[in-house]
C-alpha atoms as a PDB file:
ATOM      1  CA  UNK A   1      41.535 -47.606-131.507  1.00  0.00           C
ATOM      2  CA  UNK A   2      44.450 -49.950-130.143  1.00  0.00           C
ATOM      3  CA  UNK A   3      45.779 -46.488-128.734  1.00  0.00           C
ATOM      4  CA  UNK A   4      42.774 -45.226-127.261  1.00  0.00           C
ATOM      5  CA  UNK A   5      43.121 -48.085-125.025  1.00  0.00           C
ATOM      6  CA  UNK A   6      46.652 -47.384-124.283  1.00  0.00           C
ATOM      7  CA  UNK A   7      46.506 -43.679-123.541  1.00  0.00           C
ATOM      8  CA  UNK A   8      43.423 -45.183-120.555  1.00  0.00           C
ATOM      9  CA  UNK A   9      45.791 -47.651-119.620  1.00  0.00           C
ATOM     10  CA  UNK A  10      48.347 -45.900-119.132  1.00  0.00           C
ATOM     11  CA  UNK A  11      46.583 -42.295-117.183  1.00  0.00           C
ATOM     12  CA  UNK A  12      44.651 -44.711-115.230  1.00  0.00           C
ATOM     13  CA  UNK A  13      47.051 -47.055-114.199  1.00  0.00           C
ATOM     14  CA  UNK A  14      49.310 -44.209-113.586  1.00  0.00           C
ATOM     15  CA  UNK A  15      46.516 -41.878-111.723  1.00  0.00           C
ATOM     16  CA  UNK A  16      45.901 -45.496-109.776  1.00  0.00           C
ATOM     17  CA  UNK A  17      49.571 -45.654-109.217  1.00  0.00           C
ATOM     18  CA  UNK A  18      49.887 -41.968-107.673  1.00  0.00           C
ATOM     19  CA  UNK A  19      46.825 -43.065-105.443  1.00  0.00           C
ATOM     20  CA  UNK A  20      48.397 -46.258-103.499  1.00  0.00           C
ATOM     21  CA  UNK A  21      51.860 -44.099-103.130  1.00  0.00           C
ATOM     22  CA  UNK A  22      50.163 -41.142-101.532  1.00  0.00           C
ATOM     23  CA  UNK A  23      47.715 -42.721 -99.436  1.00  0.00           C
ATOM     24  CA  UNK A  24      45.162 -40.171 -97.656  1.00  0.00           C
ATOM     25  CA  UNK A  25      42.843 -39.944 -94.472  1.00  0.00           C
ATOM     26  CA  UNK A  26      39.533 -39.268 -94.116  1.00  0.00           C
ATOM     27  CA  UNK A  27      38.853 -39.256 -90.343  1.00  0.00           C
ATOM     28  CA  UNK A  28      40.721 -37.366 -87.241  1.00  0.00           C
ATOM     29  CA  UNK A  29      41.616 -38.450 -84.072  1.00  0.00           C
ATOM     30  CA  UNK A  30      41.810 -34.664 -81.879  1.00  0.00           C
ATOM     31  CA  UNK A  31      44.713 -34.320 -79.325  1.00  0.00           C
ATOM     32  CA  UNK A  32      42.027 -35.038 -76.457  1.00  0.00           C
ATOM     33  CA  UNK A  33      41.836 -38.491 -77.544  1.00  0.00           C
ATOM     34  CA  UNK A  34      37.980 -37.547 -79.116  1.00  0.00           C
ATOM     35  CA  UNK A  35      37.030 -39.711 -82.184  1.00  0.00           C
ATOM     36  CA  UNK A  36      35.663 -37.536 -84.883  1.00  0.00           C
ATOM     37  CA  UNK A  37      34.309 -38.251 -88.316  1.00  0.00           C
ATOM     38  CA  UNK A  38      33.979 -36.233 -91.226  1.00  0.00           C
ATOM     39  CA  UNK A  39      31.347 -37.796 -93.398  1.00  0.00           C
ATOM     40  CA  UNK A  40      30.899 -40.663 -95.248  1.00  0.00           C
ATOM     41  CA  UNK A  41      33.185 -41.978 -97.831  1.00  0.00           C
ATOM     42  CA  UNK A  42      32.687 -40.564-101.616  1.00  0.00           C
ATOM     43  CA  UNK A  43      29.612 -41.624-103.112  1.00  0.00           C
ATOM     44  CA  UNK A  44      28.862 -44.401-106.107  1.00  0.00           C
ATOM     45  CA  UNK A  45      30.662 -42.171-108.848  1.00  0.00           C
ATOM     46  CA  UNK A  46      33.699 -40.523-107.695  1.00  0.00           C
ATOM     47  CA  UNK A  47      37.026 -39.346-109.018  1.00  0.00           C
ATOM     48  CA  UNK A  48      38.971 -42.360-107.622  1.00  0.00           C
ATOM     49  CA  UNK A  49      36.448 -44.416-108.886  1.00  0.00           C
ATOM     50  CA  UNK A  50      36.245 -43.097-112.559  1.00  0.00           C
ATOM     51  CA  UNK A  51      39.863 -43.841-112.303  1.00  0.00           C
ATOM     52  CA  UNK A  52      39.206 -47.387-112.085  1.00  0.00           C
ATOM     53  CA  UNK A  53      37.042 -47.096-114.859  1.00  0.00           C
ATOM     54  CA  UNK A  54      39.895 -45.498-116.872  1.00  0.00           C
ATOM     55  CA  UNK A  55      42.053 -48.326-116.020  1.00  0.00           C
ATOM     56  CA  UNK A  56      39.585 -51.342-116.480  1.00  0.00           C
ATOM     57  CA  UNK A  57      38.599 -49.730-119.927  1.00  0.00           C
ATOM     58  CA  UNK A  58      41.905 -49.892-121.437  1.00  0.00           C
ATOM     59  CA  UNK A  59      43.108 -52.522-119.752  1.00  0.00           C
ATOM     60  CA  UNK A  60      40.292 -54.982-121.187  1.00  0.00           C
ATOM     61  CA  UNK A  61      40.324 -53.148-123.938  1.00  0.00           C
ATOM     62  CA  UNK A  62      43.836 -53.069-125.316  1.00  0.00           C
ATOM     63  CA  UNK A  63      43.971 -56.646-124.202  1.00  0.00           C
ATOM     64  CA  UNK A  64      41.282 -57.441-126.469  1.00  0.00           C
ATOM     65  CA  UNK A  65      42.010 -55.335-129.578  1.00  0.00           C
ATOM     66  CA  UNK A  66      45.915 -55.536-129.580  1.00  0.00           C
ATOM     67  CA  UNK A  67      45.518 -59.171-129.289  1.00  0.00           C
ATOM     68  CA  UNK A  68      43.321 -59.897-131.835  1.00  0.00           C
ATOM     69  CA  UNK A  69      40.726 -62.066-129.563  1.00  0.00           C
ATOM     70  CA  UNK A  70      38.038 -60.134-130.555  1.00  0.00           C
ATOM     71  CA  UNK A  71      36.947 -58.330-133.763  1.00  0.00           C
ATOM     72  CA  UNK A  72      37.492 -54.443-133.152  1.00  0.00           C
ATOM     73  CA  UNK A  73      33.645 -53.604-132.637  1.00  0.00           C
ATOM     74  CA  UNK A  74      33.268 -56.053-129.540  1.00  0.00           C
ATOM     75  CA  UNK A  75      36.478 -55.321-128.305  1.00  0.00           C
ATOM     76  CA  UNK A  76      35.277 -51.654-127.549  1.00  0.00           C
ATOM     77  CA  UNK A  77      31.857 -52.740-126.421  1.00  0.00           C
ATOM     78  CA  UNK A  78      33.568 -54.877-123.470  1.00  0.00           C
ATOM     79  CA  UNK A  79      35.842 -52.713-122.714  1.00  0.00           C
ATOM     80  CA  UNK A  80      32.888 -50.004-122.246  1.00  0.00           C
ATOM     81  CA  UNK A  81      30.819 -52.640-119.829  1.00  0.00           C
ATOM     82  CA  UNK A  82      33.813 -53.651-118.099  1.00  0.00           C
ATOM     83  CA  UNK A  83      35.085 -50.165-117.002  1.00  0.00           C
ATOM     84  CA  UNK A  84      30.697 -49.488-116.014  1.00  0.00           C
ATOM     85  CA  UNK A  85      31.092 -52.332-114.099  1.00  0.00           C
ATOM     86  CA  UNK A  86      34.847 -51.631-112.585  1.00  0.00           C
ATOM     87  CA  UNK A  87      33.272 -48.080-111.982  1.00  0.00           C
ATOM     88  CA  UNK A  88      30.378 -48.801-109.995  1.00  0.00           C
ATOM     89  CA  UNK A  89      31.829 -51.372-107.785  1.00  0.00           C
ATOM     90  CA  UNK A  90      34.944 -49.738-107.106  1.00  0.00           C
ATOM     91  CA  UNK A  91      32.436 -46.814-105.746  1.00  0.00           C
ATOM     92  CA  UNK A  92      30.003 -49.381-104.253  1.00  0.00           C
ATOM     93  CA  UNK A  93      33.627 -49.860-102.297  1.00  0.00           C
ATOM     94  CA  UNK A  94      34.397 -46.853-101.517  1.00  0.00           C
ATOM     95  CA  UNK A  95      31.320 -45.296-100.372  1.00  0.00           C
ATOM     96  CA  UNK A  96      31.348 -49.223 -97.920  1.00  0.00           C
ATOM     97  CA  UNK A  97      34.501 -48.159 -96.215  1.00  0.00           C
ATOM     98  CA  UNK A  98      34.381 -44.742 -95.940  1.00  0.00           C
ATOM     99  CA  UNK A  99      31.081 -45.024 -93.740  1.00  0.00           C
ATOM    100  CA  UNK A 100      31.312 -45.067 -89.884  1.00  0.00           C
ATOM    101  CA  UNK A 101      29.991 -48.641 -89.300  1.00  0.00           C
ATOM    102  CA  UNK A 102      32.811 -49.799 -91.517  1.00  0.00           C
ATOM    103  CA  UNK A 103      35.941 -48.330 -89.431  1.00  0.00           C
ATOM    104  CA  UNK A 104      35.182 -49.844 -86.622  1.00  0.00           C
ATOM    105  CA  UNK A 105      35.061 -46.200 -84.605  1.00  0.00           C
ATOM    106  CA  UNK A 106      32.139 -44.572 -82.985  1.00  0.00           C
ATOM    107  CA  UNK A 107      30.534 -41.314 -82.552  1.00  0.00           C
ATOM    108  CA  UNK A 108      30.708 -39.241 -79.097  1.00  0.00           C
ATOM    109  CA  UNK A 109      27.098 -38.714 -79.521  1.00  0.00           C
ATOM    110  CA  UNK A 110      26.406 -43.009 -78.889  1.00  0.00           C
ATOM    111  CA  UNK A 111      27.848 -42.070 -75.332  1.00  0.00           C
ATOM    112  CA  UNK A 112      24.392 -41.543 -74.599  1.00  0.00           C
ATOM    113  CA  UNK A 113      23.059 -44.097 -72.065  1.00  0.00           C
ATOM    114  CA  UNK A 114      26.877 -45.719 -71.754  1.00  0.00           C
ATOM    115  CA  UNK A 115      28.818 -46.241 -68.199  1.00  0.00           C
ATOM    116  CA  UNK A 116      31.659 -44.795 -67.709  1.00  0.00           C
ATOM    117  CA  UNK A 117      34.404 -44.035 -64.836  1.00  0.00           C
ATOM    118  CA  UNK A 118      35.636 -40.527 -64.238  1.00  0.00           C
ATOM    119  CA  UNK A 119      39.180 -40.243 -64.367  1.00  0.00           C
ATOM    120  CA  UNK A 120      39.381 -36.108 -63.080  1.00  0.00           C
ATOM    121  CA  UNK A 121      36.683 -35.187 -60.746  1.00  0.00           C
ATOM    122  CA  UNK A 122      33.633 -32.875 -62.846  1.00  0.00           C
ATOM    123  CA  UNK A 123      31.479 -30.354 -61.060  1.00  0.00           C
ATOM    124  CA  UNK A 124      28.689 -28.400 -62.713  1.00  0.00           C
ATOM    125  CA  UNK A 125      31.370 -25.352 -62.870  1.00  0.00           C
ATOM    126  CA  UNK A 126      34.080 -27.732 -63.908  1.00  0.00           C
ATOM    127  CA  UNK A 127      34.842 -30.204 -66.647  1.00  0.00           C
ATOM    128  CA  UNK A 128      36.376 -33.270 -65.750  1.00  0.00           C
ATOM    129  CA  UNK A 129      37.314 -36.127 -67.834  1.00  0.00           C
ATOM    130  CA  UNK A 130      35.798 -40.156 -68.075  1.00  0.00           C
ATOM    131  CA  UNK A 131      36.686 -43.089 -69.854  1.00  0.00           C
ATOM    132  CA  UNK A 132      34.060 -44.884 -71.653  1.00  0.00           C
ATOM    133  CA  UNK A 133      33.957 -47.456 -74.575  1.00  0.00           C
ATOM    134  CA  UNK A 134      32.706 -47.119 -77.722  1.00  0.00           C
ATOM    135  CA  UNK A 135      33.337 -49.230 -81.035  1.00  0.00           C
ATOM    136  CA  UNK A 136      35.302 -51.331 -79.153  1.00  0.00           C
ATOM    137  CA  UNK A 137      37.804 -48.570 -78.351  1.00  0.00           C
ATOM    138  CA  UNK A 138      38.802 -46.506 -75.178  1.00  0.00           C
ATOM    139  CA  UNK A 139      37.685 -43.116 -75.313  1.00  0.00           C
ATOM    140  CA  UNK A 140      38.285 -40.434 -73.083  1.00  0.00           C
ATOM    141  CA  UNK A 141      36.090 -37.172 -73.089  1.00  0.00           C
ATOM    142  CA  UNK A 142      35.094 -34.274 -71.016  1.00  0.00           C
ATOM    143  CA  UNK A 143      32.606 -34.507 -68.270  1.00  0.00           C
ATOM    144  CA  UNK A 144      30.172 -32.372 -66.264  1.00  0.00           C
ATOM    145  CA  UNK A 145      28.038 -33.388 -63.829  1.00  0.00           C
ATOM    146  CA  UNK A 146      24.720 -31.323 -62.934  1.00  0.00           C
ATOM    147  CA  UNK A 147      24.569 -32.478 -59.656  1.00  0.00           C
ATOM    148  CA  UNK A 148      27.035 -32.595 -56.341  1.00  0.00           C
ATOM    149  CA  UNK A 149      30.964 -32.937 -57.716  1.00  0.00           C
ATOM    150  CA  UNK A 150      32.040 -36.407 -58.649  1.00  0.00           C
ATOM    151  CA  UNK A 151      35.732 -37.261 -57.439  1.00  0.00           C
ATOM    152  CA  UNK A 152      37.999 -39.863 -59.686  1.00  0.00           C
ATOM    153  CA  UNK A 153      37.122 -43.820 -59.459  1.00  0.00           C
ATOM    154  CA  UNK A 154      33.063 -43.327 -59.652  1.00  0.00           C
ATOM    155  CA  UNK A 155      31.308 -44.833 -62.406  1.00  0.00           C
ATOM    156  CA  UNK A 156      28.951 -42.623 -64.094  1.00  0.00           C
ATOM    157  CA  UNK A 157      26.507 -42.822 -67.191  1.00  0.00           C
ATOM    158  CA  UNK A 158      26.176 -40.371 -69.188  1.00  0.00           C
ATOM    159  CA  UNK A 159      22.815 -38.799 -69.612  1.00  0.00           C
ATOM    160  CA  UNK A 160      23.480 -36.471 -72.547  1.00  0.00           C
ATOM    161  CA  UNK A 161      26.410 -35.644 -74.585  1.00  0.00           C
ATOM    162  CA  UNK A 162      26.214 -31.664 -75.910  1.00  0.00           C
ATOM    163  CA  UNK A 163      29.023 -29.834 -78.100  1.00  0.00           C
ATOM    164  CA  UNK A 164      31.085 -33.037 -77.180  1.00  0.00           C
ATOM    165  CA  UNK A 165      30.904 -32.601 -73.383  1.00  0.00           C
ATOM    166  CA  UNK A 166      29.263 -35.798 -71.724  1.00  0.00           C
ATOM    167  CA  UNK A 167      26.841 -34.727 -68.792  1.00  0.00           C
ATOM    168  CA  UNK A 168      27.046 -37.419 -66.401  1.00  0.00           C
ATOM    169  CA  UNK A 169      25.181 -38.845 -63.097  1.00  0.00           C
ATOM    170  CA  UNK A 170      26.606 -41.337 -60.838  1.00  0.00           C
ATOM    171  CA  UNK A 171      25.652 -44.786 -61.482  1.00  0.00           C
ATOM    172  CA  UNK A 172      24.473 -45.564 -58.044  1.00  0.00           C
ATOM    173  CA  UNK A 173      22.829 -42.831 -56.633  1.00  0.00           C
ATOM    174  CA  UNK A 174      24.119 -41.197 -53.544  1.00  0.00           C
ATOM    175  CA  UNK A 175      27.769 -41.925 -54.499  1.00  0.00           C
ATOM    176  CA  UNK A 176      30.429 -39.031 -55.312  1.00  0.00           C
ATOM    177  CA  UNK A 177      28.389 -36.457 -53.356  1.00  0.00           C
ATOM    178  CA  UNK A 178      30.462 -34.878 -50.704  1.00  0.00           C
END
């Protein structure tokens, strides 16, 4: 049994290994400066997760039976709850970070509601740019207005955000007409 435990050991420590050297991203910033996410991280039982599993099982394992600590029997059975356990949290981890409220970033559609200040004039015909914040972050998007053109230096709010295009009104009414 001893090298059941070392074959896991040694895949998932090297599968684990492979993992921290090649790193990986899971959301994309666009060349417009536009915060977009792709989903959720993985969910409770994933690859990278079983892979933990892997690991924890022959680590605890091979600890146990090489050693001697345990008799051969119980030595299996806590290596079997151990890489459960390792499994499940490492997943219950996973799934935590991967999610939006985690990172910190938001979604163009919370513009809704938001103030903002236009940065290139928008028309109805023509989409300018704003700056707003979201998550804590500066984000710049495009901007349409379904009113009179709004030059650079009004603040706006956005009323409605559609195919990531922010339709905006001028926060005090009257201003950026002309």
């Amino acid at each position: 049994m001893w090298l059941v435990y070392l074959l896991a050991l040694v895949i998932g420590g090297g599968l684990l290994f492979v993992q921290a050297v090649s790193g990986g991203h899971d959301a994309a910033v666009s060349g417009h400066g536009d915060i977009q996410h792709h989903g959720a991280g993985p969910g409770l039982l994933s690859i990278r997760s079983a892979i933990y599993g892997l690991f924890t099982f022959g680590f605890v394992g091979a600890a146990l039976h090489i050693l001697g600590l345990v008799r051969p029997l119980s030595a299996f059975g806590v290596a079997i709850v151990s890489a459960i356990a390792a499994t499940l949290i490492a997943g219950a981890t996973f799934a935590r970070l991967g999610s939006a409220e985690a990172s910190g970033a938001a979604s163009l559609s919370e513009a809704r509601g938001r103030h903002a200040r236009v940065l290139l004039p928008c028309a109805a015909d023509r989409p300018g740019k704003i700056r707003l914040e979201l998550g804590g972050q500066q984000v710049d998007m495009q901007a349409i207005t379904e009113g009179a053109p709004i030059p650079a230096g009004v603040e706006v709010v956005v009323t409605e955000v559609r195919e990531d295009v922010a339709r905006v009104v001028p926060a005090v009414p009257g201003v950026g007409a002309g």
